[in-house]
C-alpha atoms as a PDB file:
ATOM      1  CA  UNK A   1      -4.602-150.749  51.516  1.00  0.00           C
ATOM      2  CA  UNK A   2      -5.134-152.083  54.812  1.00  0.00           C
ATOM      3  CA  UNK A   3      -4.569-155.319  56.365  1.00  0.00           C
ATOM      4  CA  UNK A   4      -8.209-155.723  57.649  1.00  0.00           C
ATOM      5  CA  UNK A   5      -9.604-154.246  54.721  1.00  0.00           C
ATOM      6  CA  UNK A   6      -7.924-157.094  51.958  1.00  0.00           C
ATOM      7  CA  UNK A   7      -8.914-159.536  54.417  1.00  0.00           C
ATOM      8  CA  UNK A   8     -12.695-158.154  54.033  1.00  0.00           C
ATOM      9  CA  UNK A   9     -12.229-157.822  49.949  1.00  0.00           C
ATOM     10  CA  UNK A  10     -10.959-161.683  50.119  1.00  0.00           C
ATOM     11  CA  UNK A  11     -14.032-162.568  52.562  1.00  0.00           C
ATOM     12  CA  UNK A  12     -16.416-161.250  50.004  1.00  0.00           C
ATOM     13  CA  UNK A  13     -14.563-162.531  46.882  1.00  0.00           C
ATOM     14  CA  UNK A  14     -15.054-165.812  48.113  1.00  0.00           C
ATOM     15  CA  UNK A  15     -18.744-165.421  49.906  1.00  0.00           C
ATOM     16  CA  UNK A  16     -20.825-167.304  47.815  1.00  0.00           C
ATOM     17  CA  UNK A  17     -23.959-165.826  45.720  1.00  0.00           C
ATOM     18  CA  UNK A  18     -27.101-167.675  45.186  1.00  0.00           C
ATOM     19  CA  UNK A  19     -28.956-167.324  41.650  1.00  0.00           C
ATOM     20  CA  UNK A  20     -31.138-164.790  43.284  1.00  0.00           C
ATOM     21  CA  UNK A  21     -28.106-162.241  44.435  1.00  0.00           C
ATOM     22  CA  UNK A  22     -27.082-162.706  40.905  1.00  0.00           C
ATOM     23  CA  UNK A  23     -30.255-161.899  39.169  1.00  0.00           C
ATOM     24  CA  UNK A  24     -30.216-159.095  41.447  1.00  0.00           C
ATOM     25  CA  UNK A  25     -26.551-157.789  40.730  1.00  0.00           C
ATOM     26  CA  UNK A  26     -27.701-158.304  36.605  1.00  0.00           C
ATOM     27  CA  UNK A  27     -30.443-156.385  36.785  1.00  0.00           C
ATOM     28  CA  UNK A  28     -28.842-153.275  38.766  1.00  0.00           C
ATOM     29  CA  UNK A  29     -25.806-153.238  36.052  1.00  0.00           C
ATOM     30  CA  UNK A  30     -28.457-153.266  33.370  1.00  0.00           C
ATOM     31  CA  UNK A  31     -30.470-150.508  35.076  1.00  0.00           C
ATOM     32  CA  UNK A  32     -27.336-148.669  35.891  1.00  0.00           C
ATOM     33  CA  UNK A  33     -25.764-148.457  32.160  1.00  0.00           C
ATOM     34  CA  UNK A  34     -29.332-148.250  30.137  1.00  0.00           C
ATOM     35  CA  UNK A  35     -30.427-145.038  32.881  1.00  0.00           C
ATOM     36  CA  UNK A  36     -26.970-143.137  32.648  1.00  0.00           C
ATOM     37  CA  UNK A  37     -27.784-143.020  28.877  1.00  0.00           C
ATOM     38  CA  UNK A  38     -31.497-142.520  28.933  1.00  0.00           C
ATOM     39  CA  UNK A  39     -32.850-141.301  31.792  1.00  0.00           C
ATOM     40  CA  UNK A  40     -36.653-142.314  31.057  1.00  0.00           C
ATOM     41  CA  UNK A  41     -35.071-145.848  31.956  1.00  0.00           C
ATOM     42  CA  UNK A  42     -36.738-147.175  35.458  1.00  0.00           C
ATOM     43  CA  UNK A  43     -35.900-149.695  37.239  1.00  0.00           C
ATOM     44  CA  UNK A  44     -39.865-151.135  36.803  1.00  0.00           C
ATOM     45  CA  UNK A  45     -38.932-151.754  33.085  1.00  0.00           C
ATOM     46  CA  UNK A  46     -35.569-153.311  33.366  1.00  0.00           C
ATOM     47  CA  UNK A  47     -37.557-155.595  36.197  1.00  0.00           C
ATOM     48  CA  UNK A  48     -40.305-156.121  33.175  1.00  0.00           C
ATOM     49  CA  UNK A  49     -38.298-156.829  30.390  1.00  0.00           C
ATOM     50  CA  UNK A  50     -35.653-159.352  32.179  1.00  0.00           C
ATOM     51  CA  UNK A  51     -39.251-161.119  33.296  1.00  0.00           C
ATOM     52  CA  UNK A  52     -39.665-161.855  29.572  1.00  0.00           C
ATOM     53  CA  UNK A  53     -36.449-163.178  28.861  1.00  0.00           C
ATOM     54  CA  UNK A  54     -36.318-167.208  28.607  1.00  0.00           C
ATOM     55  CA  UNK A  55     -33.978-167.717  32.157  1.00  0.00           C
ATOM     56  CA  UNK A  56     -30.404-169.380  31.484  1.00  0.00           C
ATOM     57  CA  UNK A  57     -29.973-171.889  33.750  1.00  0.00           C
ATOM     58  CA  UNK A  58     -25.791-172.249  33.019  1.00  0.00           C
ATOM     59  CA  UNK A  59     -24.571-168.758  32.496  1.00  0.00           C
ATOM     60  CA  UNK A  60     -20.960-170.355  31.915  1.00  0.00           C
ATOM     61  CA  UNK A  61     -22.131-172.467  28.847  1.00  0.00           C
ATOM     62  CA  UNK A  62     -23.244-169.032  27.262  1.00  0.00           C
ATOM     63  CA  UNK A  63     -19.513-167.548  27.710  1.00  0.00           C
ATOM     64  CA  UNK A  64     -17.282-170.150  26.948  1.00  0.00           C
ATOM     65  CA  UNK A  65     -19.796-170.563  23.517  1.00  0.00           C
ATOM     66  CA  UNK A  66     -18.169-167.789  22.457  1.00  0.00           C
END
């Protein structure tokens, strides 16, 4: 690898992501591993059903819980 690409990888690494970016980035995995196994997955009901879900407000309490 490059020397201007690793210093791109570390730039984003440490770019920060608001709540928003991340809701965005959760909802494309979702979409992405539910529609390679069923393909009648859209996007529209991923976007539906993480609507209904009750919002976490500290993702990291959830994962060190465990």
């Amino acid at each position: 690898m490059n020397e201007p690409l690793k210093n791109l990888l570390e730039a984003a690494r440490k770019a920060p992501q608001s709540n928003k970016d991340l809701e965005v980035q959760r909802r494309s995995f979702a979409y992405g591993n539910t529609h390679f196994e069923n393909s009648m997955i859209t996007r529209e009901m991923v976007d539906r059903i993480a609507d209904e879900m009750p919002l976490s407000h500290d993702s990291t309490q959830a994962h060190s819980a465990k």
